[in-house]
PDB file of N, CA and C in Angstrom:
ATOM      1  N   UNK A   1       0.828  -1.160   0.000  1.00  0.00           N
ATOM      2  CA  UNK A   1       0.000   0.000   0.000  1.00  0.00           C
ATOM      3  C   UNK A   1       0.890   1.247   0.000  1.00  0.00           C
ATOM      4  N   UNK A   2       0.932   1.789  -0.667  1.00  0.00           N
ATOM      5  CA  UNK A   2       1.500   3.574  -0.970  1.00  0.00           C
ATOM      6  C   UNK A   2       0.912   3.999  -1.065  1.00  0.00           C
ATOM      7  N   UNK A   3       1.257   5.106  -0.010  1.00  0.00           N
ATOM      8  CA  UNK A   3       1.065   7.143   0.487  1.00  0.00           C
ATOM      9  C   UNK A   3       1.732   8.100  -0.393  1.00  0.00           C
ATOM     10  N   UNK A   4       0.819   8.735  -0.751  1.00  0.00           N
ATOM     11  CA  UNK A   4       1.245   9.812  -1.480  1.00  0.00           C
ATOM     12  C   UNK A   4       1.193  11.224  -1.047  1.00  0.00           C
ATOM     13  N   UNK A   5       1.867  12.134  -0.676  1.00  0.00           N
ATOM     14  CA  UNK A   5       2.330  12.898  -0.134  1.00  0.00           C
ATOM     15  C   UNK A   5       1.966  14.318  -1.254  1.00  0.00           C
ATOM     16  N   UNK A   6       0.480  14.956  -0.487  1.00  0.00           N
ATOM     17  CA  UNK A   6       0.389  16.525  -1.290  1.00  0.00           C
ATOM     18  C   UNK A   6       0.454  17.153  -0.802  1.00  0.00           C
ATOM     19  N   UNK A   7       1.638  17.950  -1.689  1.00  0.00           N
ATOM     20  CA  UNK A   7       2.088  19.798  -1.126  1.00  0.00           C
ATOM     21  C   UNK A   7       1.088  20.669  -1.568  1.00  0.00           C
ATOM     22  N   UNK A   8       0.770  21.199  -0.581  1.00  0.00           N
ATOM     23  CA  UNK A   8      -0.317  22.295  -1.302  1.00  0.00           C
ATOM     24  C   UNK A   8       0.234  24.181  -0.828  1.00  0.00           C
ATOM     25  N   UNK A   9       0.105  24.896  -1.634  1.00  0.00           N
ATOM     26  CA  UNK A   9       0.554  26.060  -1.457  1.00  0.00           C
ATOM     27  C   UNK A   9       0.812  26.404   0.214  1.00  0.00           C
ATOM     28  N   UNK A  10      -0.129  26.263   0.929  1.00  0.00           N
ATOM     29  CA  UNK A  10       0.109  26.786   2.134  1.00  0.00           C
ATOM     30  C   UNK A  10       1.084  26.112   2.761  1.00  0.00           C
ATOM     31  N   UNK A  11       1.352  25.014   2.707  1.00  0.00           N
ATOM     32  CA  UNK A  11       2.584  24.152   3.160  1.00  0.00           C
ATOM     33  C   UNK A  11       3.803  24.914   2.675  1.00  0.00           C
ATOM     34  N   UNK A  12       3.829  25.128   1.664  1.00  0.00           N
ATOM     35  CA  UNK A  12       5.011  26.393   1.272  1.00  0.00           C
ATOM     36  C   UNK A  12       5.144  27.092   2.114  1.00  0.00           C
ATOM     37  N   UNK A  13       4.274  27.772   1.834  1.00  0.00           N
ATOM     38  CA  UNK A  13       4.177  28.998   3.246  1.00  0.00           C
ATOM     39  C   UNK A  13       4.811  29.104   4.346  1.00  0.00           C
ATOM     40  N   UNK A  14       3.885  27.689   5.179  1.00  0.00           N
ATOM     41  CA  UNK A  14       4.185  27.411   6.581  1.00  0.00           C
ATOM     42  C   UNK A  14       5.691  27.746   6.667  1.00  0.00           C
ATOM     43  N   UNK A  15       6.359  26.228   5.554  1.00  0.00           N
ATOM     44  CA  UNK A  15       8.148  26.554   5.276  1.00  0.00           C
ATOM     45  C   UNK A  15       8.777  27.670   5.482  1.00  0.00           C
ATOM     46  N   UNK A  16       8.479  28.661   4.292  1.00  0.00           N
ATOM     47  CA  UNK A  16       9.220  29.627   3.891  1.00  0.00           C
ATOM     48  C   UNK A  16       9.203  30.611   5.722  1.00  0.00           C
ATOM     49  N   UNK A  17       8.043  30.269   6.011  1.00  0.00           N
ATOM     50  CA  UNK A  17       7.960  31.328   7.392  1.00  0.00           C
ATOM     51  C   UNK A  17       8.985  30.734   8.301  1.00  0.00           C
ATOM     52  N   UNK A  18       9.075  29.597   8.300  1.00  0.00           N
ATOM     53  CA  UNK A  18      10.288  29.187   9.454  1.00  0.00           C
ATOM     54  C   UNK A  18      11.435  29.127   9.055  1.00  0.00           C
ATOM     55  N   UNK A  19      11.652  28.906   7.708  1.00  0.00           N
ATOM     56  CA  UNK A  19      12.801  29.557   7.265  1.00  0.00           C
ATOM     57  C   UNK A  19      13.223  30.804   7.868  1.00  0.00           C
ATOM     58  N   UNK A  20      12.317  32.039   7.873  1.00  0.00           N
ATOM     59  CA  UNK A  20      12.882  33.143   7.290  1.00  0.00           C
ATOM     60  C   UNK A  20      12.906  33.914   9.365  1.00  0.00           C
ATOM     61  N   UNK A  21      11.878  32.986   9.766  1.00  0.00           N
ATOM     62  CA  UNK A  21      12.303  33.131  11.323  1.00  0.00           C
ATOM     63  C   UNK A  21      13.697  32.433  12.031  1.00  0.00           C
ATOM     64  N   UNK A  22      14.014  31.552  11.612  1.00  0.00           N
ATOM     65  CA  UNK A  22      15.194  30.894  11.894  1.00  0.00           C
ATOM     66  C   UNK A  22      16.124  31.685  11.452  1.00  0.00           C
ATOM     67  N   UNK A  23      16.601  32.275  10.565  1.00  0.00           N
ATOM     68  CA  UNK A  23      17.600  33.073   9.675  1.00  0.00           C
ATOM     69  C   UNK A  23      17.493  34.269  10.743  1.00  0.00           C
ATOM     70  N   UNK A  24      16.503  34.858  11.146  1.00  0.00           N
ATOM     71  CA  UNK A  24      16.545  36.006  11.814  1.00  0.00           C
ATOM     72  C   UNK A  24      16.461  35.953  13.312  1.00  0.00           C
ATOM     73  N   UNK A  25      16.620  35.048  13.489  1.00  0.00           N
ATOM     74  CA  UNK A  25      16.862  34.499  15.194  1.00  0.00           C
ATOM     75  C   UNK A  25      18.396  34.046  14.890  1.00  0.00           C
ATOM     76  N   UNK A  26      19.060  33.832  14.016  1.00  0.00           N
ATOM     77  CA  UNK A  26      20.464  33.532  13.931  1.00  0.00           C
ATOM     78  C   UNK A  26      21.004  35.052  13.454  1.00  0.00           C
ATOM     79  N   UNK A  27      20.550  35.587  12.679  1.00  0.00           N
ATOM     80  CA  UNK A  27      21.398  37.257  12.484  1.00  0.00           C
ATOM     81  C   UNK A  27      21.117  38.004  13.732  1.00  0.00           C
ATOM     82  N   UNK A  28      19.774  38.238  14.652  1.00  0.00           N
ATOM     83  CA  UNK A  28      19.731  38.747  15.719  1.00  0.00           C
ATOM     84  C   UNK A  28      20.764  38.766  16.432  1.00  0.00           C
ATOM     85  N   UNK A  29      20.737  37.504  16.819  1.00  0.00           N
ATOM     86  CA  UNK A  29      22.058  36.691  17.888  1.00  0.00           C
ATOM     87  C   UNK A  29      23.398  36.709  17.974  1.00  0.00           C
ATOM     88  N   UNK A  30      23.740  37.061  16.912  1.00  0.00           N
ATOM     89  CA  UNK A  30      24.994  37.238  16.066  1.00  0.00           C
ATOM     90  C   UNK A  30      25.694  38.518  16.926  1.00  0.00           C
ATOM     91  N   UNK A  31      26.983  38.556  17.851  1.00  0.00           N
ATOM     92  CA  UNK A  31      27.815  39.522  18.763  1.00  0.00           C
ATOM     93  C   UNK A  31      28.274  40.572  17.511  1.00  0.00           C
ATOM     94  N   UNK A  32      27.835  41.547  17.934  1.00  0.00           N
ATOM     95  CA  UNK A  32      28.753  43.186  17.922  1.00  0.00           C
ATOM     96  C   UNK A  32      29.911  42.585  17.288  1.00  0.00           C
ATOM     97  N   UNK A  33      30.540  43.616  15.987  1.00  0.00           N
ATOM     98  CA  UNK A  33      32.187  42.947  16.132  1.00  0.00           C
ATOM     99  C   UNK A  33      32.984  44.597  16.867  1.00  0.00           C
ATOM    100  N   UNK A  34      33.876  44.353  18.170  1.00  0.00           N
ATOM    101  CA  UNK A  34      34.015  44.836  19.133  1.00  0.00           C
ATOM    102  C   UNK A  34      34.980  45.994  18.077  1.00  0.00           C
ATOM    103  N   UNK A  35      34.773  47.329  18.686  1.00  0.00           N
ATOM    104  CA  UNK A  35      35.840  48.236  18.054  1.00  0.00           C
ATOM    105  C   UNK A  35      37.494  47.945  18.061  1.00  0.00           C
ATOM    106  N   UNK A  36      37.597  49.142  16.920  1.00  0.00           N
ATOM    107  CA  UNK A  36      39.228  48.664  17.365  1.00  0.00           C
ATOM    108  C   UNK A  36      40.130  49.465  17.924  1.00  0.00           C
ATOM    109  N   UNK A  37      40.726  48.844  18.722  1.00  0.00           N
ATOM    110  CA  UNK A  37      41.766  49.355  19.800  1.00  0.00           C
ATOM    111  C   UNK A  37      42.382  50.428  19.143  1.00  0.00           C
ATOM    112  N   UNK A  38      42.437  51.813  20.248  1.00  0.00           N
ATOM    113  CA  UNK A  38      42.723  53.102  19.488  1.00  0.00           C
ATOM    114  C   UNK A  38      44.084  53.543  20.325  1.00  0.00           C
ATOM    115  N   UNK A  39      43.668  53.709  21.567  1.00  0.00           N
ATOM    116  CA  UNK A  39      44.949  54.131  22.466  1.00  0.00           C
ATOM    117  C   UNK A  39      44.358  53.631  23.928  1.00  0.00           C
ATOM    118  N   UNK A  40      45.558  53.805  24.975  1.00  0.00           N
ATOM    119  CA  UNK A  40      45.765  53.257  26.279  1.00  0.00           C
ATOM    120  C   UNK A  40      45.380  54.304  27.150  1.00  0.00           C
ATOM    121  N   UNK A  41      44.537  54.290  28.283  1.00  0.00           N
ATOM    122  CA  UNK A  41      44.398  55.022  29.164  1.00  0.00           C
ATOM    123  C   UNK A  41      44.946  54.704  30.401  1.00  0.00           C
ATOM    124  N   UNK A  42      45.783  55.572  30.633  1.00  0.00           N
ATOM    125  CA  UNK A  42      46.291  54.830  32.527  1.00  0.00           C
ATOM    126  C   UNK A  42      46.164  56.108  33.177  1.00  0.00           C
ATOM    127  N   UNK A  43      45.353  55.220  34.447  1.00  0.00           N
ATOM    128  CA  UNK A  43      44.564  55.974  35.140  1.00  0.00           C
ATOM    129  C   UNK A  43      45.498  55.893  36.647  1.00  0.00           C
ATOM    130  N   UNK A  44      45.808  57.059  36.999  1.00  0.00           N
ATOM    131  CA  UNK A  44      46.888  56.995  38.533  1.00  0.00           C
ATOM    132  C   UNK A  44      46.500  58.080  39.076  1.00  0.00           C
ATOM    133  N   UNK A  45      46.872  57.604  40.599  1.00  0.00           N
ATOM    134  CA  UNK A  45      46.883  59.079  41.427  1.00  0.00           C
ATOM    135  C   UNK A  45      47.104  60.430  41.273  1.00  0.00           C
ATOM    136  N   UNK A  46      48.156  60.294  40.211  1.00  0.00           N
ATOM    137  CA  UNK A  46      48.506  61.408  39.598  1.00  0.00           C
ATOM    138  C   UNK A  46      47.288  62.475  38.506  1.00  0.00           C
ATOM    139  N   UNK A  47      46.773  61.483  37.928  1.00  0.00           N
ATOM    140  CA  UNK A  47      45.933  61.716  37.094  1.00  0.00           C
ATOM    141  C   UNK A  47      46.009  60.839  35.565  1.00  0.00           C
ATOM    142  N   UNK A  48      45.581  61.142  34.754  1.00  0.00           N
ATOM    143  CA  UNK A  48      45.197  60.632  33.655  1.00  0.00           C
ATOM    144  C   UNK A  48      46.093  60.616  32.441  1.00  0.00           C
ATOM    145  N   UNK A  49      46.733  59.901  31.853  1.00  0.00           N
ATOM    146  CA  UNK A  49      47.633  59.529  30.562  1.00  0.00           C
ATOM    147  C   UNK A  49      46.748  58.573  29.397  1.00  0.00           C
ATOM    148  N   UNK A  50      47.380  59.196  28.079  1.00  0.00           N
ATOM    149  CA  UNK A  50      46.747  58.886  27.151  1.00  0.00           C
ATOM    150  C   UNK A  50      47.422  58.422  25.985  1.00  0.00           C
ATOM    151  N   UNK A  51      48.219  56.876  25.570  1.00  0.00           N
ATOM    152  CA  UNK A  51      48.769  56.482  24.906  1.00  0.00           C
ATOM    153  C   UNK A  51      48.371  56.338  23.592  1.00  0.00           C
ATOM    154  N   UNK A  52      49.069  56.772  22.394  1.00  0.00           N
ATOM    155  CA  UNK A  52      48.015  55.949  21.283  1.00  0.00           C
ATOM    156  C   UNK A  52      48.992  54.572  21.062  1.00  0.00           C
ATOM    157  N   UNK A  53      48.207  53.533  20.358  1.00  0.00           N
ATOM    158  CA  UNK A  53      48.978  52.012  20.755  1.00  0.00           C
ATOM    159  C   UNK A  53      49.009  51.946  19.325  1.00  0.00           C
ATOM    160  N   UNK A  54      49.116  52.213  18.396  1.00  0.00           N
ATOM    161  CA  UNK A  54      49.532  52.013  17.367  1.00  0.00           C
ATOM    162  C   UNK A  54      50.698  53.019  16.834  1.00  0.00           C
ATOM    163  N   UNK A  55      50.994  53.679  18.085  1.00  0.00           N
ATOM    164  CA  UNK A  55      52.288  55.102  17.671  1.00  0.00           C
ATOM    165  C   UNK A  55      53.666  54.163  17.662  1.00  0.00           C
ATOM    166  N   UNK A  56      54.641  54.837  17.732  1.00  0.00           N
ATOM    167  CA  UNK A  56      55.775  54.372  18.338  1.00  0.00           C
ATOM    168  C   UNK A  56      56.086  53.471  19.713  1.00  0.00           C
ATOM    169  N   UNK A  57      57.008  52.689  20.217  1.00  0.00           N
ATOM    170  CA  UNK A  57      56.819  52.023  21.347  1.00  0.00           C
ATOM    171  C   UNK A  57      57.166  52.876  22.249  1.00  0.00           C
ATOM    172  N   UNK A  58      56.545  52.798  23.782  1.00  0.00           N
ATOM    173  CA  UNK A  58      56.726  54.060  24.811  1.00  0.00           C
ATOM    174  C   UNK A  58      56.834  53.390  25.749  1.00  0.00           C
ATOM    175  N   UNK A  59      57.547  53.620  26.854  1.00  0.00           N
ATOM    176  CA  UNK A  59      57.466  53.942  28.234  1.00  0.00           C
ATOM    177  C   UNK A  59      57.070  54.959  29.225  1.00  0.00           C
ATOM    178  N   UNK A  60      56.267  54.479  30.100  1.00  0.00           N
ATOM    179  CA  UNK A  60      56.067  55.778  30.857  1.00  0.00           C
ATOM    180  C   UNK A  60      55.848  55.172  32.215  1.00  0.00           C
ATOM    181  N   UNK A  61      55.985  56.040  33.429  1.00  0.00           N
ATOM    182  CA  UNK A  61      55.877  55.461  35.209  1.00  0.00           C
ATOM    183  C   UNK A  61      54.669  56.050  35.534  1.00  0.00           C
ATOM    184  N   UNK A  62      53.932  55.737  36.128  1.00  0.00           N
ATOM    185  CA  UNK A  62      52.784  56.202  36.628  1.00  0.00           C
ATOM    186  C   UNK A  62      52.797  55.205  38.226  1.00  0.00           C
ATOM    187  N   UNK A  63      52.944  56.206  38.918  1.00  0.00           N
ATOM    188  CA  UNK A  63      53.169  55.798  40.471  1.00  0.00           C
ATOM    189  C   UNK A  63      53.260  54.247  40.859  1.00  0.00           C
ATOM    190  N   UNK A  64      54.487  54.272  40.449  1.00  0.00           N
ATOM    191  CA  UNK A  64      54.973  52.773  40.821  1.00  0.00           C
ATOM    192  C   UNK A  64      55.046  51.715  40.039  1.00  0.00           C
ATOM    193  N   UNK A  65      54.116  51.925  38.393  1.00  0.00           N
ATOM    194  CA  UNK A  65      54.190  50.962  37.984  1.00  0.00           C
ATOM    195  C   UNK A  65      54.889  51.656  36.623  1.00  0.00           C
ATOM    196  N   UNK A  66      55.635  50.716  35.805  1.00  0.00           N
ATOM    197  CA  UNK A  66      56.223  50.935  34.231  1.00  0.00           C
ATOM    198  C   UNK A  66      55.420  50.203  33.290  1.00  0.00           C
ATOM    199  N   UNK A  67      54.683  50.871  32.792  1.00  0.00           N
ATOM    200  CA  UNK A  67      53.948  50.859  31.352  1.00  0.00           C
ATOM    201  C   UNK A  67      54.473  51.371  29.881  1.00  0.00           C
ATOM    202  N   UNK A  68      54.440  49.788  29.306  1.00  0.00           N
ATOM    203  CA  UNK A  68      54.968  49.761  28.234  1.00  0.00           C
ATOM    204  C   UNK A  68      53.960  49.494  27.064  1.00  0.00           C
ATOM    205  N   UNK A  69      53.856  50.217  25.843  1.00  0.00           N
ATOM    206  CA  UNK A  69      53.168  50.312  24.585  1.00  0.00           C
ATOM    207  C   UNK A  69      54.348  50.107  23.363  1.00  0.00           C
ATOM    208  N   UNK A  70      53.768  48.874  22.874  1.00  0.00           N
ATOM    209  CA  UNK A  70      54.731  48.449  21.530  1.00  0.00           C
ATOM    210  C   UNK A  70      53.673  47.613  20.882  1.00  0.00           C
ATOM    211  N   UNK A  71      53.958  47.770  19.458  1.00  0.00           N
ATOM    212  CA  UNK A  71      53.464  46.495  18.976  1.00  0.00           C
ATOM    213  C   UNK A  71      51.750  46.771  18.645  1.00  0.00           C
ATOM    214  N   UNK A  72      51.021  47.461  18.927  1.00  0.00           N
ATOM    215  CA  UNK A  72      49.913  47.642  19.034  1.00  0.00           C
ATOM    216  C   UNK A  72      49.170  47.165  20.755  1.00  0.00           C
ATOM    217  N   UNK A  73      50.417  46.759  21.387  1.00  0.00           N
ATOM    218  CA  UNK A  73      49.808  46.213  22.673  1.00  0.00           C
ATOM    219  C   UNK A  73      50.148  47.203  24.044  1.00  0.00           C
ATOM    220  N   UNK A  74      50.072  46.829  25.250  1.00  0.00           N
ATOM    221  CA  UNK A  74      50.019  47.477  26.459  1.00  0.00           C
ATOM    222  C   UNK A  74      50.189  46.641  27.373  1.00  0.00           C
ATOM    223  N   UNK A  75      51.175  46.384  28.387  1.00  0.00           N
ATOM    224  CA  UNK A  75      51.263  46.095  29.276  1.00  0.00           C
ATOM    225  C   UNK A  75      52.236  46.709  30.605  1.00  0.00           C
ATOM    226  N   UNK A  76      52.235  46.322  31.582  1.00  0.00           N
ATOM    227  CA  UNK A  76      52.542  46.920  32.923  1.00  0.00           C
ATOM    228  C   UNK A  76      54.206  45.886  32.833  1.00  0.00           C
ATOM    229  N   UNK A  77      55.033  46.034  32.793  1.00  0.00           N
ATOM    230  CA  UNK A  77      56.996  45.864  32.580  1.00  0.00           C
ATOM    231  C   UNK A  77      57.484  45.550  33.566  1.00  0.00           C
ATOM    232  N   UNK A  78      56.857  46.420  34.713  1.00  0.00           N
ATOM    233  CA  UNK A  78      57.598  46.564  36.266  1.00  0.00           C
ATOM    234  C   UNK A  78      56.903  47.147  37.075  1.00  0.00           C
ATOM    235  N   UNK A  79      56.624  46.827  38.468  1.00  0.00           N
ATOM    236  CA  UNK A  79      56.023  47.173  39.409  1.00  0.00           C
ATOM    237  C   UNK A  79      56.492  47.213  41.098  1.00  0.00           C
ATOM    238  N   UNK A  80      56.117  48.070  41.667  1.00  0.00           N
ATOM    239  CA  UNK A  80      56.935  47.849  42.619  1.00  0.00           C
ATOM    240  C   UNK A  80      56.021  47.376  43.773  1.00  0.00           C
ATOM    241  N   UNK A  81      54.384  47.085  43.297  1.00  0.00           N
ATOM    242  CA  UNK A  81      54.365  46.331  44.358  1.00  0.00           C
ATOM    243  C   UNK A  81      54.758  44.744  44.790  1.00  0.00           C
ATOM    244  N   UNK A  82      53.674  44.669  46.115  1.00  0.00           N
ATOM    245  CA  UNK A  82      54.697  43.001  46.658  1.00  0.00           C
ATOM    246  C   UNK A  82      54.242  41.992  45.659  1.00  0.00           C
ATOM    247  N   UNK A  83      52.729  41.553  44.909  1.00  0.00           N
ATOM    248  CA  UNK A  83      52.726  40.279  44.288  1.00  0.00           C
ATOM    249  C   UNK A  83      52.578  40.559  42.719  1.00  0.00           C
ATOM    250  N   UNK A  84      52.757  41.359  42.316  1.00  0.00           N
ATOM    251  CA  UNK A  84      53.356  41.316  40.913  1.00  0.00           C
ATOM    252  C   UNK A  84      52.132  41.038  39.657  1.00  0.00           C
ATOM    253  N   UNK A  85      50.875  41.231  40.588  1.00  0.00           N
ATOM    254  CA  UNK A  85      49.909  40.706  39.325  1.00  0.00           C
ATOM    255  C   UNK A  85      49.834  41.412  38.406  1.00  0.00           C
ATOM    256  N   UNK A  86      50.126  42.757  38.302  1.00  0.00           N
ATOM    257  CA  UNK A  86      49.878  43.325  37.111  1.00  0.00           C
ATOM    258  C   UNK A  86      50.746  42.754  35.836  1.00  0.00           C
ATOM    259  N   UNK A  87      52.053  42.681  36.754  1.00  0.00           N
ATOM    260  CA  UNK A  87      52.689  42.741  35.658  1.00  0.00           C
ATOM    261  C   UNK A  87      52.330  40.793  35.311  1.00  0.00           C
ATOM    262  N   UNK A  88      51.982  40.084  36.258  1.00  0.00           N
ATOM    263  CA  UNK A  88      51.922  39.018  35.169  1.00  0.00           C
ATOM    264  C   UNK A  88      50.733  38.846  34.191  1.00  0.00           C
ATOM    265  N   UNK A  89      49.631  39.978  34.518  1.00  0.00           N
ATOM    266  CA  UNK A  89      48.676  40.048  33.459  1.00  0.00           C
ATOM    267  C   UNK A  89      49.108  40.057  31.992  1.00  0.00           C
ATOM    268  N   UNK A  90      49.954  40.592  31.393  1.00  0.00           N
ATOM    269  CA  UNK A  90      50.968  40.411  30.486  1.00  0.00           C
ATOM    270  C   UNK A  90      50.440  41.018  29.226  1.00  0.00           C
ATOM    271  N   UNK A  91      50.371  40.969  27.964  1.00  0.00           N
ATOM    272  CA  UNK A  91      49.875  41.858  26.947  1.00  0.00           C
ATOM    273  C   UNK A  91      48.759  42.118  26.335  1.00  0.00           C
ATOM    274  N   UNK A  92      47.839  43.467  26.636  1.00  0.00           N
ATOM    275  CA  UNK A  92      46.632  43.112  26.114  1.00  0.00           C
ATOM    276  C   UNK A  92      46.583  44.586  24.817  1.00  0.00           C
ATOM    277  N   UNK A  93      45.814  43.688  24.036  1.00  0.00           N
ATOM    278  CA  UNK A  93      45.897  44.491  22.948  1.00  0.00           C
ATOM    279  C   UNK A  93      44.031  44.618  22.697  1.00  0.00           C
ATOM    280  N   UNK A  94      42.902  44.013  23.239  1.00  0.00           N
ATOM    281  CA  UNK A  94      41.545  44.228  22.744  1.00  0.00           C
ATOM    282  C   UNK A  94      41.119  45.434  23.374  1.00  0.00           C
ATOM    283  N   UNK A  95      39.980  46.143  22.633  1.00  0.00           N
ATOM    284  CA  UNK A  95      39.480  46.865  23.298  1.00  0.00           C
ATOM    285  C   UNK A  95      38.625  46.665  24.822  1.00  0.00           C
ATOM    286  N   UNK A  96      38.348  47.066  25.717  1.00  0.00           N
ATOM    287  CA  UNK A  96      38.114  46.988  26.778  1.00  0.00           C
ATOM    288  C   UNK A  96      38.748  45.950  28.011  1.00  0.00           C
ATOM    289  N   UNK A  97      40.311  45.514  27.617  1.00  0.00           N
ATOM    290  CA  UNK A  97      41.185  44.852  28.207  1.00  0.00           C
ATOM    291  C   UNK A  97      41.877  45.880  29.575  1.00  0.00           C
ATOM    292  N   UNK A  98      41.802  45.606  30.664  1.00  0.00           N
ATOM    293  CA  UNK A  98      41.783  45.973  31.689  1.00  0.00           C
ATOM    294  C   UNK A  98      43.244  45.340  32.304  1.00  0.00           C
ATOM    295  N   UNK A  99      44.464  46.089  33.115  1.00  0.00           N
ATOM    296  CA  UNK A  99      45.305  46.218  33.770  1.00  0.00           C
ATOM    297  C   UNK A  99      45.319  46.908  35.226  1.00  0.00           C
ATOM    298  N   UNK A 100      45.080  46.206  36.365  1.00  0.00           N
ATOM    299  CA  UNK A 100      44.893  46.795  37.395  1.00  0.00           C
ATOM    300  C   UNK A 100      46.009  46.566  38.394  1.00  0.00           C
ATOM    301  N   UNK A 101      46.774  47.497  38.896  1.00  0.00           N
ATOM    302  CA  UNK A 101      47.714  47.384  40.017  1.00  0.00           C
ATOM    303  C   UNK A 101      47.027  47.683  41.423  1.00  0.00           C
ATOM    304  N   UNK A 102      46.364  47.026  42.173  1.00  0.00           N
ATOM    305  CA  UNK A 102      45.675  47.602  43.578  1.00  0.00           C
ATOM    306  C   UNK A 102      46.598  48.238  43.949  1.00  0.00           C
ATOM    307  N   UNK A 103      47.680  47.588  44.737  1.00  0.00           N
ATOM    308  CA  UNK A 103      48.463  48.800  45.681  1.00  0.00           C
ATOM    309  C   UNK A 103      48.966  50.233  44.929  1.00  0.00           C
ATOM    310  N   UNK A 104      49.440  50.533  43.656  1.00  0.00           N
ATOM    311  CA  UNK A 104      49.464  51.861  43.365  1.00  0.00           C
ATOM    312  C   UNK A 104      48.415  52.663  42.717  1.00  0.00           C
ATOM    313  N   UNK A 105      47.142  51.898  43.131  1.00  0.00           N
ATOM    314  CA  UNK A 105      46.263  52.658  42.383  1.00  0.00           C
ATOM    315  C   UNK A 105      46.127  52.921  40.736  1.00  0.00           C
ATOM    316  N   UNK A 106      46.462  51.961  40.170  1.00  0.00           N
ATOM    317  CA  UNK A 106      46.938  52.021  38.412  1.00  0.00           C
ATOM    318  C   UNK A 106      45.868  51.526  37.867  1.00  0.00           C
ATOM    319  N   UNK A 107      45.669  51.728  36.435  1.00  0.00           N
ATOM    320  CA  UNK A 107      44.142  51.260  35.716  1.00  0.00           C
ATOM    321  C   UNK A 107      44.975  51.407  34.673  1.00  0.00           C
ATOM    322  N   UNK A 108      45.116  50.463  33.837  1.00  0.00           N
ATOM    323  CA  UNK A 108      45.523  50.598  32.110  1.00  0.00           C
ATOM    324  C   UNK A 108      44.044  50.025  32.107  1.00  0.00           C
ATOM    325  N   UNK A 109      43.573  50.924  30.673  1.00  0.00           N
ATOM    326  CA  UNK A 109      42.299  50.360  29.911  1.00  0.00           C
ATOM    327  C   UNK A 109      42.957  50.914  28.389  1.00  0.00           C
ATOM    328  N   UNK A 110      42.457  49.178  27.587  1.00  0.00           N
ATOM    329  CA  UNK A 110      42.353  49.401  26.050  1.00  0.00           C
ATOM    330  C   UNK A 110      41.250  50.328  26.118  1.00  0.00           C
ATOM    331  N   UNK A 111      41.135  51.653  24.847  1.00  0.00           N
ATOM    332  CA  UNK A 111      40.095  51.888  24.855  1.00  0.00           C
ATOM    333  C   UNK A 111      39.729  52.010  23.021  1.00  0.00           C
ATOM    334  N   UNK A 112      38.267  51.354  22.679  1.00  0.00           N
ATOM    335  CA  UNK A 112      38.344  51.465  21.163  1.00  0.00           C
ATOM    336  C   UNK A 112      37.652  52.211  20.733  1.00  0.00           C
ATOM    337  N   UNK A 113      37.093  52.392  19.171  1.00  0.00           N
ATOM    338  CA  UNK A 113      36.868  53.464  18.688  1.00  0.00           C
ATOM    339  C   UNK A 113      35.268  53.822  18.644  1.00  0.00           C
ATOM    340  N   UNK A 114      34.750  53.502  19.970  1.00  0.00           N
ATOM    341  CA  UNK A 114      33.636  53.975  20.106  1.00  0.00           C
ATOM    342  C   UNK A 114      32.128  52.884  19.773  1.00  0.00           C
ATOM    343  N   UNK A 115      32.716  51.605  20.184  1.00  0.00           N
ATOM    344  CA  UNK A 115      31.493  50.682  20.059  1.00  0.00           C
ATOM    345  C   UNK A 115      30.554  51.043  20.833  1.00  0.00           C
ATOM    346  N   UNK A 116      29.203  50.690  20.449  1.00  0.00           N
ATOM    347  CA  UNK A 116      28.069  51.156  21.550  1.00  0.00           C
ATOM    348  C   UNK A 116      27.915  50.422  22.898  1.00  0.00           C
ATOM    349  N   UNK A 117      28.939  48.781  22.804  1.00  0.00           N
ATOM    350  CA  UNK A 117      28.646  47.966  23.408  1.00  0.00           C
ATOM    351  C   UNK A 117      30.113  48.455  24.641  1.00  0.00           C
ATOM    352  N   UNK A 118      29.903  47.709  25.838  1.00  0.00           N
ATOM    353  CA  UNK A 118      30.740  47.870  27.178  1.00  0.00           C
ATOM    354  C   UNK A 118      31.388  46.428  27.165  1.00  0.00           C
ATOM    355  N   UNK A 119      30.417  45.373  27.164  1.00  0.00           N
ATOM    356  CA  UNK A 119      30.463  43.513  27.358  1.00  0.00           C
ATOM    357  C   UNK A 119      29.840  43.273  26.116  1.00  0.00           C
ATOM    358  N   UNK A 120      29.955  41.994  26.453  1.00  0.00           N
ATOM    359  CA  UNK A 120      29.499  40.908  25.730  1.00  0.00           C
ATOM    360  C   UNK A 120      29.155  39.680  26.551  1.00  0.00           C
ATOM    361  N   UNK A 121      28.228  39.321  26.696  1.00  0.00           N
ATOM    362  CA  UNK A 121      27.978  37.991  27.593  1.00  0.00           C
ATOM    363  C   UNK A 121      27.354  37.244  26.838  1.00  0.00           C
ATOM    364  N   UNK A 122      28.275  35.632  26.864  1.00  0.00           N
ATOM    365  CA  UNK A 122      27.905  34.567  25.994  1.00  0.00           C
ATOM    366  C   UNK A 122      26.971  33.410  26.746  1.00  0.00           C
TER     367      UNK A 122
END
């Protein structure tokens, strides 16, 4: 015994609609592509410094710690406090990449060219 199987226009339909909802529940979903890294902000007691990370390579001290820009990247070289995390945080080159020294009060932030977004949570 054989079934024969009729498509009738609205069955199209039905299709094409979940098609075209599926496609747009996958482009919705789809992450920001994150700006791009413009220059370094380090933030100290002193006050506020403003690297661009694609210039020449630099050094600079900002109360206690040595911040270095090469390469398009940023990281903390030398520090004088006791456990050393900054500096083993080690090279960050994305936008909103964060360098924090607690004891001298230090903040390196990548900062980029103005995405609307802060995060991203996956």
């Amino acid at each position: 015994m054989r079934h024969s199987v009729t498509v009738r226009p609205g069955d199209i339909g039905i299709a094409a609609l979940f098609v075209v909802v599926a496609a747009l529940t996958v482009l919705l979903r789809m992450p920001p592509q994150p700006g791009r890294p413009l220059w370094v902000e380090v933030r100290h007691p002193n006050g506020v410094q403003r690297l661009v990370l694609a210039g020449p390579p630099r050094t600079i001290q900002a109360a206690g710690c040595v911040v270095s820009v090469a390469g398009g990247r940023v990281r903390v070289m030398g520090s004088d406090c006791p456990h050393q995390c900054c500096v083993h945080t080690g090279w960050k080159s994305r936008a909103g990449d964060i360098i924090v020294c607690v004891p001298n009060r230090v903040v390196v932030t990548v900062v980029g060219d103005g995405s609307p977004y802060d995060a991203l949570a996956y």
